[in-house]
PDB file of N, CA and C in Angstrom:
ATOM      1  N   UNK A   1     -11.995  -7.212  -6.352  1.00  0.00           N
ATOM      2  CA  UNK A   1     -10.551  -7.097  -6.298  1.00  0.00           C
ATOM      3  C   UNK A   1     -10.111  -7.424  -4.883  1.00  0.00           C
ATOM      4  N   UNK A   2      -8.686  -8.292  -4.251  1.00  0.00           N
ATOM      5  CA  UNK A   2      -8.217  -8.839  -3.483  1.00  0.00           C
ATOM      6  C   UNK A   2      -7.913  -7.439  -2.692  1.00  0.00           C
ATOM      7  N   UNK A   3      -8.259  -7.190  -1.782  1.00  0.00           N
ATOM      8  CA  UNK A   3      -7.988  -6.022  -0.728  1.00  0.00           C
ATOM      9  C   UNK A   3      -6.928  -6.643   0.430  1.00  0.00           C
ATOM     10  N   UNK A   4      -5.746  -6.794   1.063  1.00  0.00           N
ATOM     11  CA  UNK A   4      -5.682  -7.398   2.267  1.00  0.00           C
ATOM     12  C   UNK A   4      -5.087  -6.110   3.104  1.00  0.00           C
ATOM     13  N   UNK A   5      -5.345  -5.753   4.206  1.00  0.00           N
ATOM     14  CA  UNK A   5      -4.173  -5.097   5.107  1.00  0.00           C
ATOM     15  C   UNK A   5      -2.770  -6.306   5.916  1.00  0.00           C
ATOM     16  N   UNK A   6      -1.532  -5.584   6.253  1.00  0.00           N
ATOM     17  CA  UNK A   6      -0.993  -6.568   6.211  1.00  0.00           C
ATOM     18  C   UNK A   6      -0.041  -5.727   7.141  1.00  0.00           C
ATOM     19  N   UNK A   7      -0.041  -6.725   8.505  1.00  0.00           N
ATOM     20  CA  UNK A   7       0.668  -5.824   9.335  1.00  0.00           C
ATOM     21  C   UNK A   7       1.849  -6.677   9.750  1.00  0.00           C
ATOM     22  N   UNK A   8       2.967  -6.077  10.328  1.00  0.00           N
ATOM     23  CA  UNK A   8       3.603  -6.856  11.110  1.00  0.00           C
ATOM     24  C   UNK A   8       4.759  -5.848  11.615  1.00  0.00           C
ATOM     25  N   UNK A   9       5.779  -5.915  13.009  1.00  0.00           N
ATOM     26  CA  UNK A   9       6.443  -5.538  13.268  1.00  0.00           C
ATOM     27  C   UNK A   9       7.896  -5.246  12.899  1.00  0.00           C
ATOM     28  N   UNK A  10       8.244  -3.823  12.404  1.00  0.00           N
ATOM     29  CA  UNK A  10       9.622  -3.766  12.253  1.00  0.00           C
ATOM     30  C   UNK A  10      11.209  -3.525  13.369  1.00  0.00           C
ATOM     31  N   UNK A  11      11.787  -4.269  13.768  1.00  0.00           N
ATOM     32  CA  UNK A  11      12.635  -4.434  14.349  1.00  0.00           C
ATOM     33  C   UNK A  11      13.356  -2.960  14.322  1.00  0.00           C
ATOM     34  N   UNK A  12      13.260  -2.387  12.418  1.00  0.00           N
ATOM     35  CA  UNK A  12      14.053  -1.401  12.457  1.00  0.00           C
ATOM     36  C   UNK A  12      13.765   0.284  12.733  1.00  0.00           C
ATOM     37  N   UNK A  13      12.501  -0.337  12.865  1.00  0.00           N
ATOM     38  CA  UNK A  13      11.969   1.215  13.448  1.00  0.00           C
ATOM     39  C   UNK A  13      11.010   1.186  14.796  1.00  0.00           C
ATOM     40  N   UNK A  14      11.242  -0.296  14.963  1.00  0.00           N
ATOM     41  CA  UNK A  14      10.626  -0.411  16.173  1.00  0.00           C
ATOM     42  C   UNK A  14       9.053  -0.413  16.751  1.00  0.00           C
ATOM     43  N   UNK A  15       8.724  -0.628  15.700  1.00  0.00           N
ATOM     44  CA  UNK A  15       7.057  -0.285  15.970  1.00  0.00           C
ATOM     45  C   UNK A  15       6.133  -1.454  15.004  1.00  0.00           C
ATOM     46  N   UNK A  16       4.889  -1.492  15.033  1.00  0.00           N
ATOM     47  CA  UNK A  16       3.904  -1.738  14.447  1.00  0.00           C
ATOM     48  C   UNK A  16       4.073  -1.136  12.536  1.00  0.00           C
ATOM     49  N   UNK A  17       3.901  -2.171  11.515  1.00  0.00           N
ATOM     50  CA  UNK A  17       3.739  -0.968  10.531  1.00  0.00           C
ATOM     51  C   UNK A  17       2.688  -2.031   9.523  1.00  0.00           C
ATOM     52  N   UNK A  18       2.364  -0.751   9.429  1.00  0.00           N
ATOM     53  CA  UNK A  18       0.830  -1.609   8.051  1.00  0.00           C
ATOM     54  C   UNK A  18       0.896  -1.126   6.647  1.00  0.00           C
ATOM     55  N   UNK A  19       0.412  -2.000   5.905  1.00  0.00           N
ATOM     56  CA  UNK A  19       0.360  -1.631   4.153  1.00  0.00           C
ATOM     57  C   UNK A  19      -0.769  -2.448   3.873  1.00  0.00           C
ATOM     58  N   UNK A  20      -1.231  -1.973   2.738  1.00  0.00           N
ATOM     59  CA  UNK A  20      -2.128  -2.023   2.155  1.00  0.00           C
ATOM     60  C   UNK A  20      -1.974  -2.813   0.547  1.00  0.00           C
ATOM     61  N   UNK A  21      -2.427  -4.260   0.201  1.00  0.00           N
ATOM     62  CA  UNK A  21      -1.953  -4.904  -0.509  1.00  0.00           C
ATOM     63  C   UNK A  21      -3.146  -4.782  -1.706  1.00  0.00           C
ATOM     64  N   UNK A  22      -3.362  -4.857  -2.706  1.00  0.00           N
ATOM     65  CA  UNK A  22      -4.285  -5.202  -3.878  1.00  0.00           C
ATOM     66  C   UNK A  22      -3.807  -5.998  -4.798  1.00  0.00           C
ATOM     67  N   UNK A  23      -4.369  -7.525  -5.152  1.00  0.00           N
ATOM     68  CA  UNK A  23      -4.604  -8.031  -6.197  1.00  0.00           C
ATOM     69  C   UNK A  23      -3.458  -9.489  -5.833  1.00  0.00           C
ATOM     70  N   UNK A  24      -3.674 -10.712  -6.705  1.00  0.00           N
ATOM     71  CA  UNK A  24      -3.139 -11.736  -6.190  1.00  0.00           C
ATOM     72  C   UNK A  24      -1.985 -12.168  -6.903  1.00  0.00           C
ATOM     73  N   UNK A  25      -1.560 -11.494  -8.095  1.00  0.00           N
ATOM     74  CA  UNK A  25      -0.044 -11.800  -8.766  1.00  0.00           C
ATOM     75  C   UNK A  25      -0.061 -10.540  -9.589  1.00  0.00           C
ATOM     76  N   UNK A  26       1.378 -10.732 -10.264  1.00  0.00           N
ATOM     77  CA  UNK A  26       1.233  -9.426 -11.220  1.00  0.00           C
ATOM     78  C   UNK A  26       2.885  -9.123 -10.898  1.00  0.00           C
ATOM     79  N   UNK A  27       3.136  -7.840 -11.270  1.00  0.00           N
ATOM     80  CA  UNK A  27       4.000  -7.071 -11.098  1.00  0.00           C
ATOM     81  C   UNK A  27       4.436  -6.074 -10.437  1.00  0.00           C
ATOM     82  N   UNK A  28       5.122  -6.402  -9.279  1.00  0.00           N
ATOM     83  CA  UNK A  28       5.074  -5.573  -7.665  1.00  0.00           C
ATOM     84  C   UNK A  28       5.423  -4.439  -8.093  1.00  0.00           C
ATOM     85  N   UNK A  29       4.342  -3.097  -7.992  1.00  0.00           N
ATOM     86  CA  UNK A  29       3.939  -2.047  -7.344  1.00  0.00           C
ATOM     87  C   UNK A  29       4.268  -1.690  -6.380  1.00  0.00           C
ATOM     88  N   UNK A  30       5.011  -0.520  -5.727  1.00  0.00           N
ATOM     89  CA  UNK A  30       5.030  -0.051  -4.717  1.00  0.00           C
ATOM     90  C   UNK A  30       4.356   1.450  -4.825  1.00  0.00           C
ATOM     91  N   UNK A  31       3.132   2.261  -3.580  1.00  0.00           N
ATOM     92  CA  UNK A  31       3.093   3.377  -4.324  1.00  0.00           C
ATOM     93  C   UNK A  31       3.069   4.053  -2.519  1.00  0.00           C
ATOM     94  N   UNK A  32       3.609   4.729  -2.803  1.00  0.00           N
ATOM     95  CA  UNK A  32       4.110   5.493  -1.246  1.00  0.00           C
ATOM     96  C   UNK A  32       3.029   6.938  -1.026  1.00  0.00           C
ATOM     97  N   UNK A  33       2.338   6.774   0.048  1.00  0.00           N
ATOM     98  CA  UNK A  33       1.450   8.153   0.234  1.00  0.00           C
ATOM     99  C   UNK A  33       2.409   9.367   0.266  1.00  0.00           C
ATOM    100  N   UNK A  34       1.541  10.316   0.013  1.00  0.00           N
ATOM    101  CA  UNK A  34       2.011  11.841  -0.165  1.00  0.00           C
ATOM    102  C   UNK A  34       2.556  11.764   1.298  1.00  0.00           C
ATOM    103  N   UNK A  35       3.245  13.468   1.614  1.00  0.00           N
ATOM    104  CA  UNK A  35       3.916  13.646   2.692  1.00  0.00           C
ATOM    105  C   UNK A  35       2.815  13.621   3.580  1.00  0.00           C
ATOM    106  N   UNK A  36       2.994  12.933   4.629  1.00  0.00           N
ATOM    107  CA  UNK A  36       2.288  13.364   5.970  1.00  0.00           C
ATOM    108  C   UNK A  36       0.735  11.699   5.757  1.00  0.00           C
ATOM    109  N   UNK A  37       0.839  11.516   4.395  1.00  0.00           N
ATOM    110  CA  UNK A  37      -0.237  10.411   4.397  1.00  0.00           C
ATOM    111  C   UNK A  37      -0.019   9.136   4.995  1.00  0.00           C
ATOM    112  N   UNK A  38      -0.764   8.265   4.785  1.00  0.00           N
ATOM    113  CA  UNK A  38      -1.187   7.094   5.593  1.00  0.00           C
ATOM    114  C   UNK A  38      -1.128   6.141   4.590  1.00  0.00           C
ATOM    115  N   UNK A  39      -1.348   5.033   4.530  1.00  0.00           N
ATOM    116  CA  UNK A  39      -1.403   3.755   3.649  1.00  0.00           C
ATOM    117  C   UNK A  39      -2.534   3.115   3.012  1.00  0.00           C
ATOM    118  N   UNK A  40      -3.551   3.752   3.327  1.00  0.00           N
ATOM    119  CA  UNK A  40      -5.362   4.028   3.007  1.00  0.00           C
ATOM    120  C   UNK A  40      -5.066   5.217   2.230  1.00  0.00           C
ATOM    121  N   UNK A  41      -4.390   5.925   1.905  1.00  0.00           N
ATOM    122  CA  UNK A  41      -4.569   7.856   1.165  1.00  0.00           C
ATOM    123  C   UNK A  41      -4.527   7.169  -0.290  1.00  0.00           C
ATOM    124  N   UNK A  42      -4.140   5.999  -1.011  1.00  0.00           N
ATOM    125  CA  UNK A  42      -4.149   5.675  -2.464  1.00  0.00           C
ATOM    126  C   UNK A  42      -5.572   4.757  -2.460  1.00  0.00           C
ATOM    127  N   UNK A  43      -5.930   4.501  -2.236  1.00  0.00           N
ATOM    128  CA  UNK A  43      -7.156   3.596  -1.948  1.00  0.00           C
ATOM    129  C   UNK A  43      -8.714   4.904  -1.652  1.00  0.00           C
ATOM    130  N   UNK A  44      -8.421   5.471  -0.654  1.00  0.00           N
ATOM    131  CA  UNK A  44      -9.535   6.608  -0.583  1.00  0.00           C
ATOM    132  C   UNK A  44      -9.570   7.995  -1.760  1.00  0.00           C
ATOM    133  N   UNK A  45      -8.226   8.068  -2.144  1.00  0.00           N
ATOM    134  CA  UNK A  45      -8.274   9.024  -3.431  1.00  0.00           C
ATOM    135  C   UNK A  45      -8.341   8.465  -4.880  1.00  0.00           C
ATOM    136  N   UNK A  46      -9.155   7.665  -5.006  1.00  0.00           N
ATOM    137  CA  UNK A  46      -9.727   6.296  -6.243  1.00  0.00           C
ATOM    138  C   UNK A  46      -8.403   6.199  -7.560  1.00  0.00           C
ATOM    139  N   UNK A  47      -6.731   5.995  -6.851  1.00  0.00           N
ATOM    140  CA  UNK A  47      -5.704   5.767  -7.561  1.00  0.00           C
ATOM    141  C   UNK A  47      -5.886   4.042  -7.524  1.00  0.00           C
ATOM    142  N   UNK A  48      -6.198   3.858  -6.869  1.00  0.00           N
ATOM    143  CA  UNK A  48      -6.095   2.066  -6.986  1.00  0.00           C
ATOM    144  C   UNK A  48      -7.429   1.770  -8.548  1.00  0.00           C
ATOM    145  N   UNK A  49      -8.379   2.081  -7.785  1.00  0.00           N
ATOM    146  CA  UNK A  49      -9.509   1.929  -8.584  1.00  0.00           C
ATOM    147  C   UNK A  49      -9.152   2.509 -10.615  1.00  0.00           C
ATOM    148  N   UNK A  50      -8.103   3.597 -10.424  1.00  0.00           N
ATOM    149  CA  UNK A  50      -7.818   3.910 -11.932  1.00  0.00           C
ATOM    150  C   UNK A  50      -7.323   2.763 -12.278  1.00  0.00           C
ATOM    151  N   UNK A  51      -6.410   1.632 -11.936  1.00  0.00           N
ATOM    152  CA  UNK A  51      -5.281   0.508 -12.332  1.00  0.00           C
ATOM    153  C   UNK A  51      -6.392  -0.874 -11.897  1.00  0.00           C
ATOM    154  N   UNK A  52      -7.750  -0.531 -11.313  1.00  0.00           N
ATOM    155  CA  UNK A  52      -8.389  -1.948 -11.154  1.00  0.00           C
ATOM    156  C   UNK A  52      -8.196  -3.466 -12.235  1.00  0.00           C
ATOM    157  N   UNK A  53      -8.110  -2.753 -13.077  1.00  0.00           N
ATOM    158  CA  UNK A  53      -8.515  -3.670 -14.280  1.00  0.00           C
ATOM    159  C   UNK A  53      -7.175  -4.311 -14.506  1.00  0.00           C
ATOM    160  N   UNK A  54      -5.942  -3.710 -14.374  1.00  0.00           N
ATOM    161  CA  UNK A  54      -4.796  -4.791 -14.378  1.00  0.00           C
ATOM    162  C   UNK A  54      -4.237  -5.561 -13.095  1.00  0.00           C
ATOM    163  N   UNK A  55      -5.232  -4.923 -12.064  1.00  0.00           N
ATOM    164  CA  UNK A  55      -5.051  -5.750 -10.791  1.00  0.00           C
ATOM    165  C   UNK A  55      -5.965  -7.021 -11.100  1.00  0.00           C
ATOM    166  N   UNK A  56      -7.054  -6.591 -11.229  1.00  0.00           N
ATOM    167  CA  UNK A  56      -8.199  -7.906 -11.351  1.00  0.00           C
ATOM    168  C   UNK A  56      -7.822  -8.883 -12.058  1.00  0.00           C
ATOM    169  N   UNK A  57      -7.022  -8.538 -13.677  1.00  0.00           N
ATOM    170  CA  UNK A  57      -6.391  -9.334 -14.424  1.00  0.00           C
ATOM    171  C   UNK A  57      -5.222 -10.035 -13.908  1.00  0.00           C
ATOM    172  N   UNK A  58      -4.422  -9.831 -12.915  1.00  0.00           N
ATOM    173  CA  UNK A  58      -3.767 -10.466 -12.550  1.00  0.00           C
ATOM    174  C   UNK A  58      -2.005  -9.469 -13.099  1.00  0.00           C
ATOM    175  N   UNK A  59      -2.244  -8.571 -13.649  1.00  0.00           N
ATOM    176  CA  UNK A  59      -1.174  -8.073 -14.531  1.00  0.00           C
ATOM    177  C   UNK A  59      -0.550  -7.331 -13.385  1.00  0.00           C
ATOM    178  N   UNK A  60      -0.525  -6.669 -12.628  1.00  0.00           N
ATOM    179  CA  UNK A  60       0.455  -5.663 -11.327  1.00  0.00           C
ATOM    180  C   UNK A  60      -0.330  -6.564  -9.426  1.00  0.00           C
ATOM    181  N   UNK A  61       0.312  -6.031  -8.925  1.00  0.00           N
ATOM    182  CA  UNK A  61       0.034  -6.468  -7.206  1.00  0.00           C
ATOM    183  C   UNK A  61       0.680  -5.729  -7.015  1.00  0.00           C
ATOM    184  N   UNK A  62      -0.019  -4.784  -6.389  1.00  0.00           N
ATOM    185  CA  UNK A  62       0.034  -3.495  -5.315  1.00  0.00           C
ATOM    186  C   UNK A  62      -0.212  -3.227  -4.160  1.00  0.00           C
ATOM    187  N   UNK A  63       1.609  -2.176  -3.528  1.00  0.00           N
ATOM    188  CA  UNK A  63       1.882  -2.770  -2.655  1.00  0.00           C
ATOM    189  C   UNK A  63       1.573  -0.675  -1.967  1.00  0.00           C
ATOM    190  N   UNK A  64       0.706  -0.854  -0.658  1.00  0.00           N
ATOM    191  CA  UNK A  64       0.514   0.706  -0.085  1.00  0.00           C
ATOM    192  C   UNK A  64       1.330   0.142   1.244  1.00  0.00           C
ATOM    193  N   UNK A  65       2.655   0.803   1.496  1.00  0.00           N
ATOM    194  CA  UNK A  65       3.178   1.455   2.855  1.00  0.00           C
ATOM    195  C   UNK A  65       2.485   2.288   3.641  1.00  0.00           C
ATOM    196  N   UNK A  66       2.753   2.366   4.899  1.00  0.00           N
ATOM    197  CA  UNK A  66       2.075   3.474   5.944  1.00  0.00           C
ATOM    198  C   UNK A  66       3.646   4.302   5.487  1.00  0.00           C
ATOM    199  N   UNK A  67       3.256   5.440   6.376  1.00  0.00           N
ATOM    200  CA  UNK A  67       4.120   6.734   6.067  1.00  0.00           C
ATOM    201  C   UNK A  67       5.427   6.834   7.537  1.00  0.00           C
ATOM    202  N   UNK A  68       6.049   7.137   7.527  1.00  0.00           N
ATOM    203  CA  UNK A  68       6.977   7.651   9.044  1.00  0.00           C
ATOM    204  C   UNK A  68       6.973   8.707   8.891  1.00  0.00           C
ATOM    205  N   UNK A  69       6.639   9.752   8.221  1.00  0.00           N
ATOM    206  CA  UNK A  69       6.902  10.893   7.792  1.00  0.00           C
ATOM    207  C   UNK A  69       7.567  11.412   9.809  1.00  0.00           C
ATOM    208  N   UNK A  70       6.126  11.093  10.264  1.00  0.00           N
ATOM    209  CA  UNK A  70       5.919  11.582  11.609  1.00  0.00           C
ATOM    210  C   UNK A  70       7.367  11.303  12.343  1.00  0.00           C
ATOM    211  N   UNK A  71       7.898  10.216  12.041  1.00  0.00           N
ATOM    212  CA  UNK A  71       9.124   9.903  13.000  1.00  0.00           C
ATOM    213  C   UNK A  71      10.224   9.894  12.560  1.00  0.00           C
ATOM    214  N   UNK A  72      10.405  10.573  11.215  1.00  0.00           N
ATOM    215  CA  UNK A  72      11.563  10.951  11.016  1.00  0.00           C
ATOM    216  C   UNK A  72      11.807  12.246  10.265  1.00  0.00           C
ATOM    217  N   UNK A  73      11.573  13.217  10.963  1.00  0.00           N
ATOM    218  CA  UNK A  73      11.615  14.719  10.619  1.00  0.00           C
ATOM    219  C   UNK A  73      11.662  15.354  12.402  1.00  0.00           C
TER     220      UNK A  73
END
């Protein structure tokens, strides 16, 4: 399965921000870590791996955000 990290700078928060991409077409997924998580927390708690089979097929592309939790509370 297509793994990429995918970084680039946001203007609107001013910083560095990374996500975590799976699979090469499909139907955009977005899945947002728990409070306080990271953009690796759906990937290390085997939620990607439950939906492998419609990533591999090509059926969803999934999309992991990093969190701000930290910078906006």
């Amino acid at each position: 399965m297509k793994e990429e990290i995918v970084k680039w700078h946001s203007s609107l928060i001013d910083r560095e921000f990374e996500m975590l991409v799976f699979g090469h077409s499909g139907v955009p997924i977005i899945i947002y870590p728990t409070s306080m998580g990271s953009y690796y927390q759906n990937r290390d708690f085997k939620l990607i791996e439950s939906v492998e089979w419609y990533v591999k097929q090509g059926l969803v592309k999934i999309y992991c955000p990093d969190s701000i939790d930290n910078e906006s509370f």
